[in-house]
Each structure stands twice: as structure tokens, then as C-alpha cells.
PDB file of N, CA and C in Angstrom:
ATOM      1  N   UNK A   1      82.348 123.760 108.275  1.00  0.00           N
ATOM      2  CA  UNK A   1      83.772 123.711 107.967  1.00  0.00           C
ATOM      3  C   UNK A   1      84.160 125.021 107.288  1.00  0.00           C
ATOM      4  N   UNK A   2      85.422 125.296 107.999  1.00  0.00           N
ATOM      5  CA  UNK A   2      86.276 126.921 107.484  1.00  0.00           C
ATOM      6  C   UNK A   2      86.306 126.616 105.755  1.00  0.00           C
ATOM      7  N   UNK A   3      86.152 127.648 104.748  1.00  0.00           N
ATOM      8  CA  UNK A   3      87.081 127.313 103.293  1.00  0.00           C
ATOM      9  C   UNK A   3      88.350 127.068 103.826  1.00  0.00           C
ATOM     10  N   UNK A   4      89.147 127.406 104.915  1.00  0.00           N
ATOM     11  CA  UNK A   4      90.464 127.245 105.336  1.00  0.00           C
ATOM     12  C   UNK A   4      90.139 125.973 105.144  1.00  0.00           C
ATOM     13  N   UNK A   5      90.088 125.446 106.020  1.00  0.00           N
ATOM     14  CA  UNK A   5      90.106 124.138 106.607  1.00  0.00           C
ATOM     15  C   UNK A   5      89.404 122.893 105.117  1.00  0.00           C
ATOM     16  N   UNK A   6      88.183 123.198 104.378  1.00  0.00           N
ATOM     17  CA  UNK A   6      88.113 122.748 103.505  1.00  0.00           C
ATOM     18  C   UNK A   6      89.521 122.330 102.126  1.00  0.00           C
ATOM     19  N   UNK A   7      89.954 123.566 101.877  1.00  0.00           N
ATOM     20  CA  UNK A   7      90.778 123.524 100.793  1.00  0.00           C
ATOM     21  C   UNK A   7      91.998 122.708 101.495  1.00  0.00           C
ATOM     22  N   UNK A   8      92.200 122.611 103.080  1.00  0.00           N
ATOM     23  CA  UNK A   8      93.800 122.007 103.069  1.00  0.00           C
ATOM     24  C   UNK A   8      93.092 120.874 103.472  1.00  0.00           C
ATOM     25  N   UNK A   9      91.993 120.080 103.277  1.00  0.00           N
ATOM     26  CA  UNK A   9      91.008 119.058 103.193  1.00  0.00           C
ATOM     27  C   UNK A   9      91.623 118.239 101.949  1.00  0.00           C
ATOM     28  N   UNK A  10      91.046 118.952 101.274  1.00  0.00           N
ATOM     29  CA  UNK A  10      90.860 118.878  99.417  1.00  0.00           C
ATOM     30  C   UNK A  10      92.232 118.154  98.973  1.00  0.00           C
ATOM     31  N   UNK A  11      93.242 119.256  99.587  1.00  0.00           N
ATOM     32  CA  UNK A  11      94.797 119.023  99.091  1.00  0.00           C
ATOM     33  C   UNK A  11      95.143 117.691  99.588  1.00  0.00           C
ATOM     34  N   UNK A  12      94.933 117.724 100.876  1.00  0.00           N
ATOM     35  CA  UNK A  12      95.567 116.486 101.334  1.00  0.00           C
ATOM     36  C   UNK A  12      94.445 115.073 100.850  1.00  0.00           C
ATOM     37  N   UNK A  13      93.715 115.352 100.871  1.00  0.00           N
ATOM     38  CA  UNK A  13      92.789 113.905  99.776  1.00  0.00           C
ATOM     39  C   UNK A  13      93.101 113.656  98.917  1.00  0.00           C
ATOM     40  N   UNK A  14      94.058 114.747  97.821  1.00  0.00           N
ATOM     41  CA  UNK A  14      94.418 114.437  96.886  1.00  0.00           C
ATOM     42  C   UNK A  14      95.384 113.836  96.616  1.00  0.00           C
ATOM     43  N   UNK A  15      96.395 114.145  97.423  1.00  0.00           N
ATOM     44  CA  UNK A  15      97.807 113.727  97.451  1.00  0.00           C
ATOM     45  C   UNK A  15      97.402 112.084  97.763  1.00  0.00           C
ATOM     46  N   UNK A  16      96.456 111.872  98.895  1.00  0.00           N
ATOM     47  CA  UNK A  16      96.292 110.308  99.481  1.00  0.00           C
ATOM     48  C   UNK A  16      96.018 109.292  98.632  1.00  0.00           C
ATOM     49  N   UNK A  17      95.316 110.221  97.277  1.00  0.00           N
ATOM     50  CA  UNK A  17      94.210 109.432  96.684  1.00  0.00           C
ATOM     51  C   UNK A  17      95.328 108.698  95.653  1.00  0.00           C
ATOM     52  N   UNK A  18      96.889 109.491  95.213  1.00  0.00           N
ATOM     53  CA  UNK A  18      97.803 109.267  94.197  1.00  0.00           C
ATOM     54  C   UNK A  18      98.631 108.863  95.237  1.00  0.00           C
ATOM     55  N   UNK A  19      99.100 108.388  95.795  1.00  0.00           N
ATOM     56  CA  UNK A  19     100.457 107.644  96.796  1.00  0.00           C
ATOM     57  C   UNK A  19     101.037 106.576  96.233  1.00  0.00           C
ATOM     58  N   UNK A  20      99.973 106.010  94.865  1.00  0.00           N
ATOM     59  CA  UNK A  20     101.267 105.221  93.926  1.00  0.00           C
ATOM     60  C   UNK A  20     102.041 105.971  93.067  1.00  0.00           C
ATOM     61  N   UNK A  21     101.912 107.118  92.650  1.00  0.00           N
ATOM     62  CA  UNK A  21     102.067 107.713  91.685  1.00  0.00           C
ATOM     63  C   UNK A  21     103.457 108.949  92.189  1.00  0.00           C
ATOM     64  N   UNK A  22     103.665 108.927  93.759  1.00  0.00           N
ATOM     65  CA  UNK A  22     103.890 110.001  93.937  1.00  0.00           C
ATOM     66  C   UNK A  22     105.237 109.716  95.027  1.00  0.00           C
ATOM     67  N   UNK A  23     106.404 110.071  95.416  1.00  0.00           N
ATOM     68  CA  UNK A  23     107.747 109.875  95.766  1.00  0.00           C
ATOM     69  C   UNK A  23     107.509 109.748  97.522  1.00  0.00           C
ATOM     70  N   UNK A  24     106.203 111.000  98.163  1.00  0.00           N
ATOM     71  CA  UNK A  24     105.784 111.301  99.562  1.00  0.00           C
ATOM     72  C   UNK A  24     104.676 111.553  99.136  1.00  0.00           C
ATOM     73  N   UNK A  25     103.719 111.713 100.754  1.00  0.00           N
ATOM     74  CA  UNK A  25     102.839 112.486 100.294  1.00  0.00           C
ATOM     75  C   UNK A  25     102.571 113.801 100.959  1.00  0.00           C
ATOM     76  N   UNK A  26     102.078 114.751 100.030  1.00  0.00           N
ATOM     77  CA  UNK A  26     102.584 116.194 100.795  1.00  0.00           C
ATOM     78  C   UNK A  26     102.128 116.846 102.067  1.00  0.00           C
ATOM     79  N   UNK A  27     102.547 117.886 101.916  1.00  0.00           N
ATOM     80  CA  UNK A  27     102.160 118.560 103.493  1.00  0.00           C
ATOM     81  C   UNK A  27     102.378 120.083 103.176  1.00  0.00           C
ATOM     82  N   UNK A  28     100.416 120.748 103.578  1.00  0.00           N
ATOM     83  CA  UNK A  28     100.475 121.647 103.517  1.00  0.00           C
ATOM     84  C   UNK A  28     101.340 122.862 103.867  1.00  0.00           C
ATOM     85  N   UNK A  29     101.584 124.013 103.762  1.00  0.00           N
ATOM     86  CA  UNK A  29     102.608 124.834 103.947  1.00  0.00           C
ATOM     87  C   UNK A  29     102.066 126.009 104.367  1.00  0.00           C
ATOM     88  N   UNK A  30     100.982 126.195 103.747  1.00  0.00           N
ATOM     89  CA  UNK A  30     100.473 127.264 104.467  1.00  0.00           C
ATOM     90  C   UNK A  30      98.937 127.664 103.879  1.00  0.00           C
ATOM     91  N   UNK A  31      98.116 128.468 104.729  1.00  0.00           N
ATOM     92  CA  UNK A  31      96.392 127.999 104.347  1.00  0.00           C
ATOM     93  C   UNK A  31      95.929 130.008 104.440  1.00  0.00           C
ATOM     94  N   UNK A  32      95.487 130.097 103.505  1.00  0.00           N
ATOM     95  CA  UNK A  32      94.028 131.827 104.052  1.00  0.00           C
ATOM     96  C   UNK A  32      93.205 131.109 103.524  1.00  0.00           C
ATOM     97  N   UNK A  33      91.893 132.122 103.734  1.00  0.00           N
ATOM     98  CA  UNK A  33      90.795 132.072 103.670  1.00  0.00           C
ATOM     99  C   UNK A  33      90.683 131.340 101.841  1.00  0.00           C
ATOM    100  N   UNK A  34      90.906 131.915 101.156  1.00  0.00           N
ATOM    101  CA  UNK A  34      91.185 131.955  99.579  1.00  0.00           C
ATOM    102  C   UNK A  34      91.799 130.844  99.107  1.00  0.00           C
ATOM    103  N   UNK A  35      92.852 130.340  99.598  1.00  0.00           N
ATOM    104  CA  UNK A  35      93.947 129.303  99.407  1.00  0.00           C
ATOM    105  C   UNK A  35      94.250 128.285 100.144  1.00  0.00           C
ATOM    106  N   UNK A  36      95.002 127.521 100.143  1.00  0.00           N
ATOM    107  CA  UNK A  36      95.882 126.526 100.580  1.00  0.00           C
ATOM    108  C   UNK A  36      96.866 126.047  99.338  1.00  0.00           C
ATOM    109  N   UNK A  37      98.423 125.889 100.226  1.00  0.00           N
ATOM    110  CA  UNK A  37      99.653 125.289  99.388  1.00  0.00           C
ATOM    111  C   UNK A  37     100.111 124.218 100.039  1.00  0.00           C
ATOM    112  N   UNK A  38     100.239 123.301  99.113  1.00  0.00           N
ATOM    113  CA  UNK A  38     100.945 122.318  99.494  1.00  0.00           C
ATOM    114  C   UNK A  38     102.251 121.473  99.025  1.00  0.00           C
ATOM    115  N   UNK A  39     103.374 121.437  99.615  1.00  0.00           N
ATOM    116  CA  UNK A  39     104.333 120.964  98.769  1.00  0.00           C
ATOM    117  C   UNK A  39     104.344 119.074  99.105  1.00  0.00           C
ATOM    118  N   UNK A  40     105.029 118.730  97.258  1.00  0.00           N
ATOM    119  CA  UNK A  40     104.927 116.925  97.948  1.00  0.00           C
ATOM    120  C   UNK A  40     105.651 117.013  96.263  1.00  0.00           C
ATOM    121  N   UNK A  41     106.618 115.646  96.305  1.00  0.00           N
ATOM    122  CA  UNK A  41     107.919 115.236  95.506  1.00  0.00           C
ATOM    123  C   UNK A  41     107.109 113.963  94.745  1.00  0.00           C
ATOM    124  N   UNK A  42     107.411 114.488  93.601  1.00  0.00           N
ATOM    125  CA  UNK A  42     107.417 114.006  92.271  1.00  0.00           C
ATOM    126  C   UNK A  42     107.724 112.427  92.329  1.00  0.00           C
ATOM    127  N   UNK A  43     107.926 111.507  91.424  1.00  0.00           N
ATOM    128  CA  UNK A  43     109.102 110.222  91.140  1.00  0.00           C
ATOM    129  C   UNK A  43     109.881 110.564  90.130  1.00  0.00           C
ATOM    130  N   UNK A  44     110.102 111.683  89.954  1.00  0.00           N
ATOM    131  CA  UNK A  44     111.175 112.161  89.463  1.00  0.00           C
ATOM    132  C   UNK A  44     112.174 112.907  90.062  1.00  0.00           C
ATOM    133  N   UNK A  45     112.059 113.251  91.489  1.00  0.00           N
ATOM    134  CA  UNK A  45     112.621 113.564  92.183  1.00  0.00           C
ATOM    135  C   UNK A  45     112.886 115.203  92.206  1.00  0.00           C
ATOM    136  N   UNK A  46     111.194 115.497  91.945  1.00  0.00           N
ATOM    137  CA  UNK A  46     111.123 116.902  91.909  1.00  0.00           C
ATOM    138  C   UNK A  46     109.595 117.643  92.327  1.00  0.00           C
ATOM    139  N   UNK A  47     109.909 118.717  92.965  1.00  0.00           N
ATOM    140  CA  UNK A  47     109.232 118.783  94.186  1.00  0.00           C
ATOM    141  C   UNK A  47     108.275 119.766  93.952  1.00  0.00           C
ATOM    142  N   UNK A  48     106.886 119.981  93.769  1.00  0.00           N
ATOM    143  CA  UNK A  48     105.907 120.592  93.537  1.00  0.00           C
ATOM    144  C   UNK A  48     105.384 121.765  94.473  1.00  0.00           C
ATOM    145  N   UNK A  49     105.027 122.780  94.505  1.00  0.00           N
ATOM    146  CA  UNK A  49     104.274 123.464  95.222  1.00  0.00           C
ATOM    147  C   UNK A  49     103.015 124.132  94.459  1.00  0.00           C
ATOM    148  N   UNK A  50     101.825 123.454  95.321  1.00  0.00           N
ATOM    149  CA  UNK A  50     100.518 123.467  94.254  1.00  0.00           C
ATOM    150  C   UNK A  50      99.532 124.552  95.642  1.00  0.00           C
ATOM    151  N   UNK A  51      98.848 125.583  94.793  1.00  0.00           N
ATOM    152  CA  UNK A  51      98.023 126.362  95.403  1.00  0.00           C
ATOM    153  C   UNK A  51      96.711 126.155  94.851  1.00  0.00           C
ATOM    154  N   UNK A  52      96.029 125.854  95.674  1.00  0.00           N
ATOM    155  CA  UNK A  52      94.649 125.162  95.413  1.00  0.00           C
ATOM    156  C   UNK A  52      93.514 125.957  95.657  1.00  0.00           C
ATOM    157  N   UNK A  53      92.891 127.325  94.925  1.00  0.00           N
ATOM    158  CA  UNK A  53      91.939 127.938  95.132  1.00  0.00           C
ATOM    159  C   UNK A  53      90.577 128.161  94.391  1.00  0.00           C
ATOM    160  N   UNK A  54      90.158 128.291  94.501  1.00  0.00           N
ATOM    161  CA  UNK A  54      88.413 128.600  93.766  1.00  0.00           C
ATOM    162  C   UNK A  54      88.800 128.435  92.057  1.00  0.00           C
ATOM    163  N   UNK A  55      90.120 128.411  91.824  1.00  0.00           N
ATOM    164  CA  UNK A  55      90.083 128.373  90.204  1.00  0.00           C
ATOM    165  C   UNK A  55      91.029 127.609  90.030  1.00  0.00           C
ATOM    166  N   UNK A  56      91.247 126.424  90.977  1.00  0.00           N
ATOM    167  CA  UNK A  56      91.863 125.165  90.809  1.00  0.00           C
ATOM    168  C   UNK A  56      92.929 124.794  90.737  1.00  0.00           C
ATOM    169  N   UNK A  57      93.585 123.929  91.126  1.00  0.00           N
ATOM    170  CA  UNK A  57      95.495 123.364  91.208  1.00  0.00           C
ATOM    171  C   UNK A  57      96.020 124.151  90.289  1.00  0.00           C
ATOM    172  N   UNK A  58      97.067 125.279  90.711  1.00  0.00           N
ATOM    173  CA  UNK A  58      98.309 126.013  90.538  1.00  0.00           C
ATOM    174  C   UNK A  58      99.409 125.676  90.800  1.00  0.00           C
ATOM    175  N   UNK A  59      99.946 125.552  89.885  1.00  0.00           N
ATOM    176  CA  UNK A  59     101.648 124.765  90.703  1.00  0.00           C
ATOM    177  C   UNK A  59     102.135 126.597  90.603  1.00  0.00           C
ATOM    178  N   UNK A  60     102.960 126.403  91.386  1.00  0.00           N
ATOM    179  CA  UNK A  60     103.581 127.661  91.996  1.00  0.00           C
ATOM    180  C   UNK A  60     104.867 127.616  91.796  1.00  0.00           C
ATOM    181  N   UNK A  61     105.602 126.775  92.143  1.00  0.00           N
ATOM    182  CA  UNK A  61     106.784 126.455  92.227  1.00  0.00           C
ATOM    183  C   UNK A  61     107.260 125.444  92.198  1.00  0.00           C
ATOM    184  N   UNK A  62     108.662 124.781  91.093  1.00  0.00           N
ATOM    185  CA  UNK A  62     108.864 123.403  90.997  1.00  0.00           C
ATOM    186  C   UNK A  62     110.330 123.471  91.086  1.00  0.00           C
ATOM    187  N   UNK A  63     110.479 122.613  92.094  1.00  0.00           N
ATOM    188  CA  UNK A  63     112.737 122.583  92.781  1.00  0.00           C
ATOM    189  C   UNK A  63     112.641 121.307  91.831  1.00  0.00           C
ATOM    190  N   UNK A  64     114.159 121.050  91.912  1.00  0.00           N
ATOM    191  CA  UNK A  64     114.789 119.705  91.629  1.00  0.00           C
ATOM    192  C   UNK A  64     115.339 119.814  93.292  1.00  0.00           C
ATOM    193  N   UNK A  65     115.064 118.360  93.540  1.00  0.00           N
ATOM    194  CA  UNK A  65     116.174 118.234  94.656  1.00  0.00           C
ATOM    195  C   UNK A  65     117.046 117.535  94.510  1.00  0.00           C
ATOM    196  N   UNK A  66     118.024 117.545  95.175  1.00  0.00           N
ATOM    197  CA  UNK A  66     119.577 116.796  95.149  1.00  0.00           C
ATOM    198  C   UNK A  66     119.765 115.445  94.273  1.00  0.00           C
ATOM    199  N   UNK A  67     119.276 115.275  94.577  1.00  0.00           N
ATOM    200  CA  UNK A  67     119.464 113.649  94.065  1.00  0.00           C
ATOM    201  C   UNK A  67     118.355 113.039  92.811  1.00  0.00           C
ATOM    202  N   UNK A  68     118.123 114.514  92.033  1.00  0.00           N
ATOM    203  CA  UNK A  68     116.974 114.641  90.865  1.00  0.00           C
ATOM    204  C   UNK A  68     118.054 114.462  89.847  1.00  0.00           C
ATOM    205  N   UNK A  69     117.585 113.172  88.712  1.00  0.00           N
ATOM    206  CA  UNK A  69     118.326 113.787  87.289  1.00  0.00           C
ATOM    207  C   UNK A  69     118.655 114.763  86.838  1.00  0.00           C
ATOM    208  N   UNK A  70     119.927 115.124  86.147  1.00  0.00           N
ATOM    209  CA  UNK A  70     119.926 116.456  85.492  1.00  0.00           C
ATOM    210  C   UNK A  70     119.068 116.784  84.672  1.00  0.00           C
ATOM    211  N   UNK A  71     118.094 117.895  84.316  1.00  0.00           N
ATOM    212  CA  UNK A  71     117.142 118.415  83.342  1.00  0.00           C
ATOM    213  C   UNK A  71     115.793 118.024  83.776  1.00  0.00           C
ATOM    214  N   UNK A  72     115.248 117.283  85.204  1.00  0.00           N
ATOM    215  CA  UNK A  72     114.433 116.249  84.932  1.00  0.00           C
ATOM    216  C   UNK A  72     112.994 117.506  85.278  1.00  0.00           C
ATOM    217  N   UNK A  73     113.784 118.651  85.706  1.00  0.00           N
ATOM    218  CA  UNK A  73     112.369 119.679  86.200  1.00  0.00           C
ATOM    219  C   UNK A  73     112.070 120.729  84.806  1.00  0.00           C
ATOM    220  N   UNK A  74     113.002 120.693  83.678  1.00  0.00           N
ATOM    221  CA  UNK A  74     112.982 121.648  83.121  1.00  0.00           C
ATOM    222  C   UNK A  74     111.891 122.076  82.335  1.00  0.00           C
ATOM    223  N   UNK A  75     111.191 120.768  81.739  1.00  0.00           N
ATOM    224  CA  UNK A  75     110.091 120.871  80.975  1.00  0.00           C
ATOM    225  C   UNK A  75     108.404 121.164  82.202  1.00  0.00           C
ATOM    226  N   UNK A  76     108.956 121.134  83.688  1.00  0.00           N
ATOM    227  CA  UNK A  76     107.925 121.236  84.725  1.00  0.00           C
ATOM    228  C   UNK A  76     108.003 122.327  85.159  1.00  0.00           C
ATOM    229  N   UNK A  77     108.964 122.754  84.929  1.00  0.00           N
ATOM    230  CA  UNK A  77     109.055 124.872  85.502  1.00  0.00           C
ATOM    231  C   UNK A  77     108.354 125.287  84.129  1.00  0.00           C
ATOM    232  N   UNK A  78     108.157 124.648  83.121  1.00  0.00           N
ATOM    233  CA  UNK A  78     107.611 126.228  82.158  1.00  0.00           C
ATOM    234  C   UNK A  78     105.779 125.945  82.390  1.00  0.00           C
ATOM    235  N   UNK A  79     105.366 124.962  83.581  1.00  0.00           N
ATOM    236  CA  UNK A  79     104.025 124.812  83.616  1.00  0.00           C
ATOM    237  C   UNK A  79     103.743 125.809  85.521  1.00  0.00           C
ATOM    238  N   UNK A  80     105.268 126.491  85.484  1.00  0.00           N
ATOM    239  CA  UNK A  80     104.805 127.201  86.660  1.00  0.00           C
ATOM    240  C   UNK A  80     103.362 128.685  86.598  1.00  0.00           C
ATOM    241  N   UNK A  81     102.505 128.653  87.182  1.00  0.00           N
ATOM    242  CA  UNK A  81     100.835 129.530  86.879  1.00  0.00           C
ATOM    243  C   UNK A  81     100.401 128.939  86.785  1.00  0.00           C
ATOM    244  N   UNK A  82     100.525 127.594  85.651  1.00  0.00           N
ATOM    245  CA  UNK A  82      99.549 127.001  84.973  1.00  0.00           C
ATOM    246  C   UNK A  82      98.464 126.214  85.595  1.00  0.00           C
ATOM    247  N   UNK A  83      97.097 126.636  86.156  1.00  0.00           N
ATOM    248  CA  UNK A  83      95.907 126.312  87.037  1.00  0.00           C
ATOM    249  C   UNK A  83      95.538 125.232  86.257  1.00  0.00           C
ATOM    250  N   UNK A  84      94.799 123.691  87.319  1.00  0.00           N
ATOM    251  CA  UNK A  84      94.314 122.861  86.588  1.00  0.00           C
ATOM    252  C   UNK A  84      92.924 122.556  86.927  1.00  0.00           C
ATOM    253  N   UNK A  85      91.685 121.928  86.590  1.00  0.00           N
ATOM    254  CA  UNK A  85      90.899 121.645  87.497  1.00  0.00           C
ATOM    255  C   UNK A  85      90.825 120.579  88.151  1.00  0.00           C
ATOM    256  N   UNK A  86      91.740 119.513  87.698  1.00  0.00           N
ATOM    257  CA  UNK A  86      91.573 118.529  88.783  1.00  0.00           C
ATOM    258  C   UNK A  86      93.291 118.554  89.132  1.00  0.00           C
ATOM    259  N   UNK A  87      93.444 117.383  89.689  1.00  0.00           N
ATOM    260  CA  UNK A  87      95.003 117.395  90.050  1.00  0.00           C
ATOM    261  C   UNK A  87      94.891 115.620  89.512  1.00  0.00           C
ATOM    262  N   UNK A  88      94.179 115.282  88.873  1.00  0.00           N
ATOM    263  CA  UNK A  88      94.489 114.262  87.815  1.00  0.00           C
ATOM    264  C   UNK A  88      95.614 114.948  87.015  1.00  0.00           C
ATOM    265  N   UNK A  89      94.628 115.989  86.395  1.00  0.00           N
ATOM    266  CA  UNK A  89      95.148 117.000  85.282  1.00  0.00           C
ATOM    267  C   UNK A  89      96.752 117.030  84.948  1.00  0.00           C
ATOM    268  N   UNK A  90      96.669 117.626  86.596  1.00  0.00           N
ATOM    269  CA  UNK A  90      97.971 118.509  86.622  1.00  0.00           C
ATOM    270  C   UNK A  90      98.687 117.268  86.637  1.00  0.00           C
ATOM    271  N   UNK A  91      98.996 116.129  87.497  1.00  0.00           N
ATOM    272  CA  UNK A  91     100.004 114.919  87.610  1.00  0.00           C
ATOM    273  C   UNK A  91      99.678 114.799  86.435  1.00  0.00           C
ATOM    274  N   UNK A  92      99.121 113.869  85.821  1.00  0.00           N
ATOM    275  CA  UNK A  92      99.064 113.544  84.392  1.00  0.00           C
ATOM    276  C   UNK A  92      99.823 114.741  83.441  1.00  0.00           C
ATOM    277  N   UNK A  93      99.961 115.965  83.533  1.00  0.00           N
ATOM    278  CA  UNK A  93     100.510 116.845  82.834  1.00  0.00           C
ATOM    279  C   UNK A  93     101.891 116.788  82.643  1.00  0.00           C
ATOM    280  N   UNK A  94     102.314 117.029  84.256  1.00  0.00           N
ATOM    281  CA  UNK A  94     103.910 117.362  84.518  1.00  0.00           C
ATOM    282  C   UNK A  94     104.354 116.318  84.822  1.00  0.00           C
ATOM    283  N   UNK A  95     104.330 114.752  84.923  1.00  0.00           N
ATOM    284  CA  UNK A  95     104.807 114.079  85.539  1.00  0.00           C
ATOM    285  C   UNK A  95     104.673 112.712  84.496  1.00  0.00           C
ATOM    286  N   UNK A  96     105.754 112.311  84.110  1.00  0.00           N
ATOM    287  CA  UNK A  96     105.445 110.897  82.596  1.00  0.00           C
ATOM    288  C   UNK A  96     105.461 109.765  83.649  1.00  0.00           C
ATOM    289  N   UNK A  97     106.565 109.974  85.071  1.00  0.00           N
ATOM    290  CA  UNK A  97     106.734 108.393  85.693  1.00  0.00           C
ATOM    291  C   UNK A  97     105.405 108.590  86.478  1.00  0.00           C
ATOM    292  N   UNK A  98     104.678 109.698  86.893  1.00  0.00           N
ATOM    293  CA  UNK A  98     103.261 109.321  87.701  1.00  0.00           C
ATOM    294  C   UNK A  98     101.879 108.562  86.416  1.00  0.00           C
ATOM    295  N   UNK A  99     102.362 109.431  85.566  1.00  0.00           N
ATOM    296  CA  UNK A  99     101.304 108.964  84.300  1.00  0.00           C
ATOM    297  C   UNK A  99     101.468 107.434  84.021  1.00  0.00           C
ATOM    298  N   UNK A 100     102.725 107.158  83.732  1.00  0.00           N
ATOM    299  CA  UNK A 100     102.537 105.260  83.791  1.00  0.00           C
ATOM    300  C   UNK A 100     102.092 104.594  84.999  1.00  0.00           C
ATOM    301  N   UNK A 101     102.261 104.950  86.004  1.00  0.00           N
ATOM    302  CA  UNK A 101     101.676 104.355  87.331  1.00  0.00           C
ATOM    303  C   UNK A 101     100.135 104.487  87.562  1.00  0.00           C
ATOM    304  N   UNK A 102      99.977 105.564  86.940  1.00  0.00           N
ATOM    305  CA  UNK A 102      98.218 105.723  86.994  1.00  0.00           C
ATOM    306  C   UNK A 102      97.775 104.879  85.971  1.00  0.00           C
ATOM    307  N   UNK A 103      98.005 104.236  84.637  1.00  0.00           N
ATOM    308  CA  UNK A 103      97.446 103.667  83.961  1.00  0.00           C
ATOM    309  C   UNK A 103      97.969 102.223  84.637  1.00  0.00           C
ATOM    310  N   UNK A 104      99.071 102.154  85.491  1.00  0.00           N
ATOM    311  CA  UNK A 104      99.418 100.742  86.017  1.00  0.00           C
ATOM    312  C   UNK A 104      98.135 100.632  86.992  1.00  0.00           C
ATOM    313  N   UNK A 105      97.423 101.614  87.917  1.00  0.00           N
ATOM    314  CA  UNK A 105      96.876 100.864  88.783  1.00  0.00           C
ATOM    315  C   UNK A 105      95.452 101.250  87.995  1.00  0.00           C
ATOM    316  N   UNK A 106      95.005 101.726  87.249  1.00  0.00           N
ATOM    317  CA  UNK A 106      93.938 101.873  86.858  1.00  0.00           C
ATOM    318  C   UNK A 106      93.793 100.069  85.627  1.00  0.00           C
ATOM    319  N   UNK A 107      94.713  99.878  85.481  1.00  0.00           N
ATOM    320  CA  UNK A 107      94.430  98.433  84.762  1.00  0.00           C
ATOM    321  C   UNK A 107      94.305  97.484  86.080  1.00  0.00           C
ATOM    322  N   UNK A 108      94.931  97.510  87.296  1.00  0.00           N
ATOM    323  CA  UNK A 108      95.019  96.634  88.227  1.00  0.00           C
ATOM    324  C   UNK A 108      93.221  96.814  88.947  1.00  0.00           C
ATOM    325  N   UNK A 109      93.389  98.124  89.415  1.00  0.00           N
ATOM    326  CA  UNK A 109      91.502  98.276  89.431  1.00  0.00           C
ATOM    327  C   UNK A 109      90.403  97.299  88.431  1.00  0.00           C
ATOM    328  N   UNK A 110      90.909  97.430  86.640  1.00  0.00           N
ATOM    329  CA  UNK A 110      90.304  96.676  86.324  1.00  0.00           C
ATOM    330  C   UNK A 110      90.043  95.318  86.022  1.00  0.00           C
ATOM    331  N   UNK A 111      91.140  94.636  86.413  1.00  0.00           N
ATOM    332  CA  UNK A 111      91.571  93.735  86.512  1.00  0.00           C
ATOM    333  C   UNK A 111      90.810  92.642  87.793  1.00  0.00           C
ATOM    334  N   UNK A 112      90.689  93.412  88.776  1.00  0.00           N
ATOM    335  CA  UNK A 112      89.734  93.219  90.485  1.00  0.00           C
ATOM    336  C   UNK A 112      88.688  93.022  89.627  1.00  0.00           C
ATOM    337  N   UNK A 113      87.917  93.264  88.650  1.00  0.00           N
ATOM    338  CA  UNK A 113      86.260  93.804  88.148  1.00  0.00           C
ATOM    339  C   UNK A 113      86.101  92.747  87.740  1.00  0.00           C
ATOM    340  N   UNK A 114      86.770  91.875  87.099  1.00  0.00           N
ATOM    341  CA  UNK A 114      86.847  90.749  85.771  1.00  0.00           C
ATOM    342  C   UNK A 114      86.344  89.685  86.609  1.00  0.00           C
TER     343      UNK A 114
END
């Protein structure tokens, strides 16, 4: 397998793996040897572009789209550079309505165990 082809692997597993957490799920945008980007919308109604290379989830760029609360990207643009190593990380970082949904299904996971 290409690193191309690996990293827009990676991205899109990731996005699959959070689909409670997350508005769509994304779709790469564009791939080199080095990289892959992928854009995919928040539940806040704001739209990520994450570059995923050898030194881990980069958000690149963060829109509000149309029909986003007022202010709801503002505190998510000043984490634009900011590399993560997982993309737990990064959702858990920039995102409070994905962060309650991850502790919603991570109790429902444990909940199956009991």
C-alpha cells in the first residue's frame, strides 16, 4: 500500500469510527505522498479541514457554514496548525457537542459489558 493511499485510509477510518459524534462523514480533498486532507462538519455546524501527516491531525482550516450559530467556530479557528496525535484528541478538543456524544456512547459500550 501507497503512504498515499494509506493516510486517505487512516482519515477515512477515522471519520467512520466517530459518525455519532459527527454532522457527515468526511471526504478526502486531496492526497501527496506526505499528506492527505480531509474535510467533514462538526454538530456544530462547522466544518473542519484536517491534514493528516507523519506528525499527526492538523486542522487547517475551520468555516462556519450557513446555518452555524453565530460565534460557534470562533474558539475553533484559534486551534487552526494545531497538530494532534490522535483525532480522539483533536474532536475531543474543538468540539463540546462531539465530546458529550463520545462519553454518551462510551457509557452505552459499557453498559453492553454489564
Amino acid at each position: 500500500m501507497s503512504p498515499q493511499t494509506f493516510l486517505e485510509e487512516e482519515l477515512l477510518d477515522a471519520t467512520k469510527n466517530y459518525t455519532y459524534g459527527l454532522a457527515a462523514e468526511g471526504t478526502v480533498v486531496s492526497k501527496t505522498g506526505e499528506s492527505a486532507v480531509m474535510k467533514f462538519e462538526l454538530l456544530e455546524k462547522v466544518e473542519l479541514l484536517i491534514e493528516l501527516s507523519d506528525r499527526g491531525f492538523t486542522i487547517a482550516a475551520v468555516r462556519s457554514l450557513e446555518d452555524s450559530p453565530e460565534g460557534s467556530d470562533v474558539e475553533m479557528k484559534a486551534t487552526v496548525g494545531t497538530t494532534f496525535e490522535t483525532m480522539d484528541s483533536l474532536l475531543l478538543t474543538v468540539s463540546p457537542a462531539f465530546g458529550r456524544r463520545h462519553s454518551e456512547e462510551l457509557f452505552r459500550k459499557l453498559s453492553v459489558l454489564r
